[in-house]
Protein backbone atom coordinates (compact mmCIF):
# COMPACT_ATOMS: atom_id res chain seq x y z
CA UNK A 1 -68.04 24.05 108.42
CA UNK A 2 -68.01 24.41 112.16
CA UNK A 3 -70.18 27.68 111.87
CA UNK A 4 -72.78 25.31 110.45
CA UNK A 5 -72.30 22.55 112.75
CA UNK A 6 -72.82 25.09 115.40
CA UNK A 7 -75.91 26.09 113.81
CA UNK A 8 -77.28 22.91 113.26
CA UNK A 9 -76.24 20.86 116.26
CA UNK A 10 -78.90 19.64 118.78
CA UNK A 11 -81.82 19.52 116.11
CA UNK A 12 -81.33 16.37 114.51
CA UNK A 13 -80.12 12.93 116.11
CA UNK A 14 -79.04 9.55 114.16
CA UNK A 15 -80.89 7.28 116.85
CA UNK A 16 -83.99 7.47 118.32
CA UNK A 17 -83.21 6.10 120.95
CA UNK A 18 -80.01 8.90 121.87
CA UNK A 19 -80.37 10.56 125.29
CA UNK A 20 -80.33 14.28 124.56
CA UNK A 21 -77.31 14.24 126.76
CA UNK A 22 -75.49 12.12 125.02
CA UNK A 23 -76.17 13.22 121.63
CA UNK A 24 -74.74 16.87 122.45
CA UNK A 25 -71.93 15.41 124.53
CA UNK A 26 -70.63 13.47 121.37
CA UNK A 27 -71.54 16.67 118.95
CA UNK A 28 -69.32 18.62 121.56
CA UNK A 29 -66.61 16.22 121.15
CA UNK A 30 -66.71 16.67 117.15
CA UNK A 31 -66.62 19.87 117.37
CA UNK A 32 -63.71 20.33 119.42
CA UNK A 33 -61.97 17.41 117.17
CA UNK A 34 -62.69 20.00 114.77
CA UNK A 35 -61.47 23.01 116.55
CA UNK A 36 -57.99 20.73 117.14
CA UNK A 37 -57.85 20.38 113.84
CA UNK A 38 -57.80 23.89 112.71
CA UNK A 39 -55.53 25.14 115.67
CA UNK A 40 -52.68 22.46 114.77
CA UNK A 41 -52.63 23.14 111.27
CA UNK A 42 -52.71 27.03 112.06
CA UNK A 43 -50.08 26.55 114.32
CA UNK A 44 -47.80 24.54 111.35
CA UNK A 45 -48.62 27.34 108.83
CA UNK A 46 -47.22 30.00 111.18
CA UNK A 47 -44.28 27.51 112.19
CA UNK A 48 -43.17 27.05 108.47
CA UNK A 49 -43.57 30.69 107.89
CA UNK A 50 -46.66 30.87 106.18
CA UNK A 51 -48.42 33.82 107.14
CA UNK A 52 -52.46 32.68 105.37
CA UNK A 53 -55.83 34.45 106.90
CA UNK A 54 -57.78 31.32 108.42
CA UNK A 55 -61.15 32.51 108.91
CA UNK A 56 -63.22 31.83 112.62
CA UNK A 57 -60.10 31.76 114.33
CA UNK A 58 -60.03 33.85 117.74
CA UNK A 59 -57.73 36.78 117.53
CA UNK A 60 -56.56 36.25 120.99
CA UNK A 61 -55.09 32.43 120.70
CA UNK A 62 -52.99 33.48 117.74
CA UNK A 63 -52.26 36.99 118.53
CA UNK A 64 -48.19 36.82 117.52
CA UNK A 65 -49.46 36.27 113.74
CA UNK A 66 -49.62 39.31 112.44
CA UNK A 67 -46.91 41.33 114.88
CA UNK A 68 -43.79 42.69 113.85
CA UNK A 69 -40.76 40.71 114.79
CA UNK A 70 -39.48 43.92 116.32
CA UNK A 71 -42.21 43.64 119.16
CA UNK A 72 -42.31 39.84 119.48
CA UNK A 73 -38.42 39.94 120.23
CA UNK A 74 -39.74 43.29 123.04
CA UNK A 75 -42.69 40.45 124.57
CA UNK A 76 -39.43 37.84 124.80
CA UNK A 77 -37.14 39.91 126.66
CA UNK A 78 -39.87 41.17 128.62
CA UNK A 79 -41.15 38.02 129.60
CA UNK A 80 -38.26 36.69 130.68
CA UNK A 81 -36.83 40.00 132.66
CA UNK A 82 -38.19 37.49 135.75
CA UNK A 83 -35.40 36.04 138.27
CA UNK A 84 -37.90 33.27 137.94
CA UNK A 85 -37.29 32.29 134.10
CA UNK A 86 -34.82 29.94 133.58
CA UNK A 87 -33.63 31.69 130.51
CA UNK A 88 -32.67 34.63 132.70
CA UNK A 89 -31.23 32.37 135.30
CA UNK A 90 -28.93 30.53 132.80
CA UNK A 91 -28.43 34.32 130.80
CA UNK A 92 -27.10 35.88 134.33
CA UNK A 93 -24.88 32.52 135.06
CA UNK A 94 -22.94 32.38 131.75
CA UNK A 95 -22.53 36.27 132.00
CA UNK A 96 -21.51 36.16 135.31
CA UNK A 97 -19.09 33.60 134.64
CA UNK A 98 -17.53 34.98 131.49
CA UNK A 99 -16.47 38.09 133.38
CA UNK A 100 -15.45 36.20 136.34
CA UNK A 101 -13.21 34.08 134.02
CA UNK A 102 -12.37 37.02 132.47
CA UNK A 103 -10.88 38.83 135.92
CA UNK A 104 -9.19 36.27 136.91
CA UNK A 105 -7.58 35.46 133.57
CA UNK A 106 -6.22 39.07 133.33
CA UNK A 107 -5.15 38.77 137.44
CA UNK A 108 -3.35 35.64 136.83
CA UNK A 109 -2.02 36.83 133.21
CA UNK A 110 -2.31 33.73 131.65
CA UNK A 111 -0.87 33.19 128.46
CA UNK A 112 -3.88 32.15 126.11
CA UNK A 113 -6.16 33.40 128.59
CA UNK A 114 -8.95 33.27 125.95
CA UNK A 115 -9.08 29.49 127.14
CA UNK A 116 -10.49 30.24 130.20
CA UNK A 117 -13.33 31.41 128.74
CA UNK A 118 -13.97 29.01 126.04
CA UNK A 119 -14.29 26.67 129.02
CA UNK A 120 -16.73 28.64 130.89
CA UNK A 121 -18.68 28.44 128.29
CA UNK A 122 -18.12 24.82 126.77
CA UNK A 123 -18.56 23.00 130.12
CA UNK A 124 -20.94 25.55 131.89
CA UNK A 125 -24.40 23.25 132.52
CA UNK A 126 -27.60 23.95 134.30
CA UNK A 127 -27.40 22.31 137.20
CA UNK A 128 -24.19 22.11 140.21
CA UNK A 129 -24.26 18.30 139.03
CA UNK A 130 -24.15 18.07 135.82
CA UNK A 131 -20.98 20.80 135.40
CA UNK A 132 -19.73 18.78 138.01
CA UNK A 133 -19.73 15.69 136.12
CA UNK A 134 -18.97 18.02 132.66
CA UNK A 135 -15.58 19.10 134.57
CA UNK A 136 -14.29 15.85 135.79
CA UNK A 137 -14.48 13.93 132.23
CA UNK A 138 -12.94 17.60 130.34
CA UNK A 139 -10.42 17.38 133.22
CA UNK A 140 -9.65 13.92 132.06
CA UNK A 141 -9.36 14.41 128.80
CA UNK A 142 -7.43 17.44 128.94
CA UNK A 143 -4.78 15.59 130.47
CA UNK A 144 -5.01 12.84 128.14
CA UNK A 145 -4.74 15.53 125.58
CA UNK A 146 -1.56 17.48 127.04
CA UNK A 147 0.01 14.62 127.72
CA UNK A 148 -0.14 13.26 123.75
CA UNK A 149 0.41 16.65 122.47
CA UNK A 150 3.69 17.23 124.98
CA UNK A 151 4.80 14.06 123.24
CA UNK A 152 4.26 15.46 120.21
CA UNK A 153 5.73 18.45 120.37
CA UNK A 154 8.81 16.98 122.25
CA UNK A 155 9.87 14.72 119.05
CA UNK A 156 8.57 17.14 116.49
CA UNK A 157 10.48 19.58 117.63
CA UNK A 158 10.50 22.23 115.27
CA UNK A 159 9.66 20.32 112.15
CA UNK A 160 6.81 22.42 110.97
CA UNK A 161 5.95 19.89 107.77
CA UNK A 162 4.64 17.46 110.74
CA UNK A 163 2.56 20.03 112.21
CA UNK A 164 1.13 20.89 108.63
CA UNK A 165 -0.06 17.36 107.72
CA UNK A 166 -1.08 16.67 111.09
CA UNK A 167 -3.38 19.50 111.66
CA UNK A 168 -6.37 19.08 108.90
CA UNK A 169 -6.66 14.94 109.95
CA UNK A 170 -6.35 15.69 113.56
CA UNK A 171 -9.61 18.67 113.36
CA UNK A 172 -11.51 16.06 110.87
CA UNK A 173 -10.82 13.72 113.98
CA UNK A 174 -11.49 16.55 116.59
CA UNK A 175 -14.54 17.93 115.58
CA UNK A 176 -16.62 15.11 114.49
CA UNK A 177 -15.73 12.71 117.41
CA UNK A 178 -15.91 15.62 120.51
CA UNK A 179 -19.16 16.49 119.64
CA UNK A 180 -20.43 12.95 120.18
CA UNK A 181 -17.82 11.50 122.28
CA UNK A 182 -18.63 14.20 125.49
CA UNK A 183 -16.57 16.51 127.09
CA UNK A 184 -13.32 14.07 127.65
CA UNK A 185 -12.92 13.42 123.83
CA UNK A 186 -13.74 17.20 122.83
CA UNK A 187 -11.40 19.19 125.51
CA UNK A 188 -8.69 15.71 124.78
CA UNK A 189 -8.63 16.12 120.69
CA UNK A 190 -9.13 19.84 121.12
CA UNK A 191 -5.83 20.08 123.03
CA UNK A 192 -4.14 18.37 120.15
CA UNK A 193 -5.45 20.70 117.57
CA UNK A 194 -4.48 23.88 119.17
CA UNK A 195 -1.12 22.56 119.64
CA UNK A 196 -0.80 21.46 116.08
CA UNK A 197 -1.70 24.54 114.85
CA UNK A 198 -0.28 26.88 117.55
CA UNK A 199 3.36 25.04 116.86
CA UNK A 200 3.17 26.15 112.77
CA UNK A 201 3.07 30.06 113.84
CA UNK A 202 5.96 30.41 116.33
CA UNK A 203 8.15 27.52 117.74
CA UNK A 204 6.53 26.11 120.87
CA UNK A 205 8.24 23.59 123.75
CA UNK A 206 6.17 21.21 125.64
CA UNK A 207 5.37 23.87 127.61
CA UNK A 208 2.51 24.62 125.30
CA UNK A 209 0.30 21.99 126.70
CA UNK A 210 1.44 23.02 130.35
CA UNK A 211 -0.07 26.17 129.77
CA UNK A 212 -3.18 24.28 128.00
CA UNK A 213 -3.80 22.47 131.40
CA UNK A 214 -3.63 25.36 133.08
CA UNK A 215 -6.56 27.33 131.72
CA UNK A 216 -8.66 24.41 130.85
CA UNK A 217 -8.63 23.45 135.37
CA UNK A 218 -9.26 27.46 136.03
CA UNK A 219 -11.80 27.79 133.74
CA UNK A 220 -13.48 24.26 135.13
CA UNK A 221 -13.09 25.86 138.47
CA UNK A 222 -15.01 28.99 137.60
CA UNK A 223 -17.58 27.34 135.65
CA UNK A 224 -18.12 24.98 138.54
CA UNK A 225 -17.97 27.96 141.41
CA UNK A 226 -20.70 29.74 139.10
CA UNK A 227 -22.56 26.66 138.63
CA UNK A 228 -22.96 26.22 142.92
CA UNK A 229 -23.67 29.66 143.73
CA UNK A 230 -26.31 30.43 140.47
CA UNK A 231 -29.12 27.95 141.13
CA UNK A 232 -27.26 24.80 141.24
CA UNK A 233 -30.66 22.63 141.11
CA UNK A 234 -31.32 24.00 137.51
CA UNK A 235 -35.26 23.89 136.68
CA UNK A 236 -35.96 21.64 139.24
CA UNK A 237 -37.22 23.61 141.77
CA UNK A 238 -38.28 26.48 139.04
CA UNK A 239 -40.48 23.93 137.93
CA UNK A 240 -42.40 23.73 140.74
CA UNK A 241 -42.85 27.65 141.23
CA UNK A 242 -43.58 27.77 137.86
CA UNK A 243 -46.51 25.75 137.84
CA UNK A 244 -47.61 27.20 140.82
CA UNK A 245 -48.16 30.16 139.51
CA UNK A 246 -49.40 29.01 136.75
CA UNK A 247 -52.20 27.55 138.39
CA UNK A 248 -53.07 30.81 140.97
CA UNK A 249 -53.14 32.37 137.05
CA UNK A 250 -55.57 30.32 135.58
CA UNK A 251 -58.40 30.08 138.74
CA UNK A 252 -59.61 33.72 137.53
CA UNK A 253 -59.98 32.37 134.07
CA UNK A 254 -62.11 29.07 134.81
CA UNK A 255 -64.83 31.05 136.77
CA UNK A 256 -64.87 34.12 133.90
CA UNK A 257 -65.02 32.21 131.31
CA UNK A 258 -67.65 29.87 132.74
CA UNK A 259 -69.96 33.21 133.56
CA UNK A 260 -68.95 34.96 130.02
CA UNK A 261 -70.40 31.41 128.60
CA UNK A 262 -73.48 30.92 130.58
CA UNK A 263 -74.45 34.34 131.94
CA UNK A 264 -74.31 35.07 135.65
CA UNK A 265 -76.48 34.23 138.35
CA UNK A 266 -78.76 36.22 139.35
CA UNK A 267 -78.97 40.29 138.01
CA UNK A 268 -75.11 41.25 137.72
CA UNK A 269 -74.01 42.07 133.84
CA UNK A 270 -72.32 39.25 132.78
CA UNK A 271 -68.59 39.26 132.70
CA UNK A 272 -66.26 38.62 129.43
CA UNK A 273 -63.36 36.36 129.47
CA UNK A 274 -61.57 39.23 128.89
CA UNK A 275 -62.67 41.03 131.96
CA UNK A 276 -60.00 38.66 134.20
CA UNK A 277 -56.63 39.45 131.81
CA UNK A 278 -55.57 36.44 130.34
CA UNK A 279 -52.07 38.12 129.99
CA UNK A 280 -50.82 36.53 133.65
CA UNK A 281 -51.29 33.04 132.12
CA UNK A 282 -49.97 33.68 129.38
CA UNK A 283 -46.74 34.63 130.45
CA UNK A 284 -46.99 31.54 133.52
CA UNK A 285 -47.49 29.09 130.67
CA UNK A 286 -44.48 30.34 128.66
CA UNK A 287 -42.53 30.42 131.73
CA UNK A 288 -43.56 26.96 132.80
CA UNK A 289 -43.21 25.38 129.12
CA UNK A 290 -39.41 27.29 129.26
CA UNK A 291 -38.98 25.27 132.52
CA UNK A 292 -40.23 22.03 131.59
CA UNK A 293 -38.12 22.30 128.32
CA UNK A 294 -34.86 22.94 130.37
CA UNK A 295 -36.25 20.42 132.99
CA UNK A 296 -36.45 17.64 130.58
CA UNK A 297 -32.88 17.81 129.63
CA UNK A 298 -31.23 17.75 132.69
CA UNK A 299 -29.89 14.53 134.11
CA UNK A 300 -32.24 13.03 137.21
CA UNK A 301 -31.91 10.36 139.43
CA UNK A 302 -35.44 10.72 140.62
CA UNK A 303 -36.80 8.51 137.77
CA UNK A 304 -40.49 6.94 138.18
CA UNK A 305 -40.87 9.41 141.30
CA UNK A 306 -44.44 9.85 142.44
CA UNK A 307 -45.72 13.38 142.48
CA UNK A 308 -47.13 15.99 140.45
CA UNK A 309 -47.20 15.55 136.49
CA UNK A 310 -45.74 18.83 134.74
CA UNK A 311 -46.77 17.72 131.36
CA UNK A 312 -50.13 17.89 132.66
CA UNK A 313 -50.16 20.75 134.48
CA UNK A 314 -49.04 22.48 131.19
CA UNK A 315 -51.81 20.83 129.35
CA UNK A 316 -54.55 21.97 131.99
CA UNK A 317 -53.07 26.03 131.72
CA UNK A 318 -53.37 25.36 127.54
CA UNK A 319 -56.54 23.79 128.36
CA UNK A 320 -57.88 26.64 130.09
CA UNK A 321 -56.70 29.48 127.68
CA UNK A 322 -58.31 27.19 124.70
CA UNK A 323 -61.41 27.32 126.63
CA UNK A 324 -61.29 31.17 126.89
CA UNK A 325 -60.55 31.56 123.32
CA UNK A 326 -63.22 29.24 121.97
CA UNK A 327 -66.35 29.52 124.19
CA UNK A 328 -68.01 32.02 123.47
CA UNK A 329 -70.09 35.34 125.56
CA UNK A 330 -73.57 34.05 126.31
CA UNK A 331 -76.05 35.40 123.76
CA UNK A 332 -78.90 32.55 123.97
CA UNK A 333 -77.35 31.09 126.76
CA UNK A 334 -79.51 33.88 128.98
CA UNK A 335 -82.53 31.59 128.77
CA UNK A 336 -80.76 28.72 130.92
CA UNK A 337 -83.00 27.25 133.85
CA UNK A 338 -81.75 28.44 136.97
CA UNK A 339 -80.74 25.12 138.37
CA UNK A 340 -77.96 24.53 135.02
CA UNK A 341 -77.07 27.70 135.43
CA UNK A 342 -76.52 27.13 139.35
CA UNK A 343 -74.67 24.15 138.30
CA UNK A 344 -72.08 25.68 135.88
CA UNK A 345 -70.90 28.13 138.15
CA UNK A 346 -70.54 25.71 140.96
CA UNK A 347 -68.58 23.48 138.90
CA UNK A 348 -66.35 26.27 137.94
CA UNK A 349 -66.07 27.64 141.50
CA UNK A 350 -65.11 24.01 142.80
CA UNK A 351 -62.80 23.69 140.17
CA UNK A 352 -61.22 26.99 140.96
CA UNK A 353 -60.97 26.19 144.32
CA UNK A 354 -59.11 23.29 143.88
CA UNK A 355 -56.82 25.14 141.39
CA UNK A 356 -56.05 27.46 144.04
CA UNK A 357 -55.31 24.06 146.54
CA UNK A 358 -53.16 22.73 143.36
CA UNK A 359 -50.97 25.45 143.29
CA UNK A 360 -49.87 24.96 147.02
CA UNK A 361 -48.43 20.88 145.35
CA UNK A 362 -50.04 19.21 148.46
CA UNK A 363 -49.22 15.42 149.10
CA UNK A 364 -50.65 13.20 147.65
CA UNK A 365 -52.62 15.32 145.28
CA UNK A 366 -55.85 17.61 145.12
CA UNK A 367 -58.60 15.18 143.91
CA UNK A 368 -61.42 17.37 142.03
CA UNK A 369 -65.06 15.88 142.38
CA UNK A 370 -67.32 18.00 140.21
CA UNK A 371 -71.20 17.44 141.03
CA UNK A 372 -72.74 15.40 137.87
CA UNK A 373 -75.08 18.10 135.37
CA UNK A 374 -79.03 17.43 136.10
CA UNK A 375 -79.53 15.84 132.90
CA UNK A 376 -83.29 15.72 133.57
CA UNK A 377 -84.01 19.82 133.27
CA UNK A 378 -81.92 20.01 130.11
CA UNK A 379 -84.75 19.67 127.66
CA UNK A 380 -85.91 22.94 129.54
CA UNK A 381 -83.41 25.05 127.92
CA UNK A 382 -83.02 26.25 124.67
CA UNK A 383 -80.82 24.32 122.00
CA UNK A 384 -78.48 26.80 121.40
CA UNK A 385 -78.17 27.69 125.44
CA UNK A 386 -77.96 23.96 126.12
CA UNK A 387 -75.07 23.36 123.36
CA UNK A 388 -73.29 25.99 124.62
CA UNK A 389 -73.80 24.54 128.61
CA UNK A 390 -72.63 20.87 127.26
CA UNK A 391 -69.59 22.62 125.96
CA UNK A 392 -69.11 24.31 128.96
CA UNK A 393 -69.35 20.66 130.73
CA UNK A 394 -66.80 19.24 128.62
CA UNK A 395 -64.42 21.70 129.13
CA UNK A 396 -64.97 21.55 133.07
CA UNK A 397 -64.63 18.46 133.05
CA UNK A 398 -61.55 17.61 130.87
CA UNK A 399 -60.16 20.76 132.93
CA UNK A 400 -60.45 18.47 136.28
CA UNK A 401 -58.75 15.39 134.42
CA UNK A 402 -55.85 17.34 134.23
CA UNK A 403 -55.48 18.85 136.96
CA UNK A 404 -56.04 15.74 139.09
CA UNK A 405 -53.30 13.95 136.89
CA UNK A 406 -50.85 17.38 137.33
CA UNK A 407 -51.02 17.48 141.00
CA UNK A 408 -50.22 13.56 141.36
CA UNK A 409 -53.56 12.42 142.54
CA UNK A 410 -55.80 9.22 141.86
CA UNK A 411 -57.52 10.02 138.40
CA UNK A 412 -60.40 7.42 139.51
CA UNK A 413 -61.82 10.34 142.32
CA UNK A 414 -61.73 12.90 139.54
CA UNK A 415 -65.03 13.36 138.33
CA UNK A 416 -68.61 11.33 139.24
CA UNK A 417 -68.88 8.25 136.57
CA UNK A 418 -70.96 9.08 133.17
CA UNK A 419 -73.71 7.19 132.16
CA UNK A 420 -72.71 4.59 129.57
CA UNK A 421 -71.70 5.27 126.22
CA UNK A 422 -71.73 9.03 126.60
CA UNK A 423 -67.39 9.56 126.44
CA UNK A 424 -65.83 12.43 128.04
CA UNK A 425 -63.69 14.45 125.33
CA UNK A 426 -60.60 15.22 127.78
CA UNK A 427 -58.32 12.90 125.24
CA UNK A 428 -59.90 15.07 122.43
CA UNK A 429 -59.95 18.15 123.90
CA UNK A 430 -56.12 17.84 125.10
CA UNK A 431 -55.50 18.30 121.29
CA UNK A 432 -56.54 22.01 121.08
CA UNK A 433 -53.45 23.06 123.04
């Protein structure tokens, strides 16, 4: 269906009185609609496991379909081998950690040593902060829980038949409570499990909960040391770097894909979007969207801050690679007049110019001002040329939206105002990523 709409757009309008502007503007927005439509449910198929041919598709935008899992897990580990991915940064802090707690267990010889560990890794978080705040309320409730179970153990005593019908009521209690209740109630009820269970295979003193103190503060401390020296402000400030890279990535691509669409200017051979790799953003993207992810979850007191918009900074580097996957080399487009043609790759070269001044995250924004298309030499051009120009447009266009939103700029100095009742498809288009 969309290879017939692409055949058949631009003939035929349903009113007379249509600009021809308009007209392709809104057939441009139906057929990325459409195009959004086939990606998402693409995109669910190969989520759910479903592995069906869907013809028209560009090999490029779904390239992972068809590769063995074997490779894919080679392109993950590759793609994160980066100090700058935050999946390497949290990889080398829980590693680095573990054997610290690990030394200093074995130093110390601490009985139940193992402890120290299993608190690296329960109350190890992202950010200096947050393990901060994870270690105080575990610290808490650790002493909470020693202090119970040292009860327990001291009018017990040795009666193991308390211990037995204690211990499945108390880990009902333990592990469907600490989950939910945070780290106080987990490391508190978790004390009183261990102690209950460690007081059935050899007879235990108070003493037992001592020692339970003991490794729960030195493996807080290590957790928290690790947490202060590895990146202590989590994705924050990788989400900045992130992006900007991202964007210096994607400038190349906006003025390639532009000339693959419309031809070049003047007598040079006409590049392909593939001629500027579209590997670099790629792997910015992923590294960004791991950042954002990880970003997201960590606790902020900078809420309703001004500033750049990471959501749509993502967006614009999907935005872009849609745009190199779907627009096609120029064929017909050859015949375009030379003032359209002009005008593309201005827009393209403005818009990668302020890409390039994005990716710097000046104040107050970059606000991108593309020139408006002259609409009066478009019935000079071919209908296929000119469909393929208005697509071009829309894609410019939506591209400037977001980045003028992502940088944390004024949308209203975005783009010159279009005539009325001819939309711009950056809402629609958004849906292809």
């Amino acid at each position: 269906m969309i290879a017939g709409f692409l055949t058949e757009r631009g003939t035929t309008s349903g009113n007379p009185g249509d600009s021809l502007h308009g007209l392709l503007r809104r057939q441009s927005t139906v057929l990325t609609v459409a195009v959004s439509t086939v990606t998402a449910r693409t995109a669910a198929a190969l989520a759910s496991g479903v592995r069906q041919s869907t013809p028209g598709l560009p090999h490029e935008q779904f390239w992972y379909a068809g590769a063995a899992p074997v490779s894919l897990w080679w392109v993950r580990v590759r793609g994160n081998l980066t100090p700058r991915s935050v999946v390497f940064q949290n990889t080398v802090r829980t590693a680095t950690g573990l054997a610290l707690a690990r030394l200093v267990a074995g130093s110390l010889d601490l009985s139940h040593g193992f402890w120290v560990l299993l608190t690296v890794l329960t109350l190890g978080r992202t950010t200096a902060g947050a393990t901060w705040s994870a270690v105080r309320s575990a610290a808490a409730g650790t002493l909470i829980g020693v202090t119970t179970a040292g009860v327990l153990l001291l009018a017990a005593g040795d009666a193991t038949a308390v211990y037995e019908y204690l211990l499945v009521p108390m880990m009902l209690v333990a592990f469907s409570v600490g989950p939910v209740g945070g780290p106080a109630w987990a490391q508190g009820l978790f004390t009183l499990v261990v102690s209950t269970a460690f007081a059935q295979i050899a007879p235990v003193t108070w003493r037992l909960a001592e020692v339970r103190l003991i490794d729960v503060l030195t493996g807080s401390a290590v957790g928290l040391a690790c947490g202060l020296l590895a990146w202590p402000s989590g994705a924050r400030a990788e989400m900045r770097r992130s992006v900007a890279e991202l964007f210096r990535a994607a400038a190349p691509v906006v003025s390639a894909t532009t000339e693959a669409a419309t031809g070049p200017v003047g007598p040079a051979t006409p590049r392909t979007a593939a001629a500027v790799s579209l590997r670099p953003t790629v792997h910015r993207l992923r590294i960004a969207e791991a950042a954002y992810a990880q970003y997201r979850t960590e606790p902020s007191s900078h809420t309703g801050e001004d500033g750049p918009d990471w959501l749509a900074a993502l967006n614009y580097g999907a935005r872009v690679l849609v745009g190199s996957y779907w627009l096609p080399p120029s064929h017909g487009a050859a015949g375009l007049p030379s003032p359209l043609l002009h005008w593309a790759h201005e827009a393209a070269t403005r818009l990668a110019s302020a890409t390039h001044e994005a990716a710097d995250l000046p104040t107050g924004g970059v606000h991108v001002r593309l020139a408006p298309l002259p609409a009066d030499i478009l019935p000079l051009a071919s209908p296929a040329a000119l469909s393929l120009l208005i697509d071009v447009e829309v894609w410019l266009y939506a591209l400037a939206t977001d980045l003028t939103a992502a940088s944390g700029a004024d949308g209203s100095a975005a783009s010159p105002p279009l005539p009325p009742g001819e939309p711009l498809t950056s809402g629609a288009a958004a849906d292809a990523r």
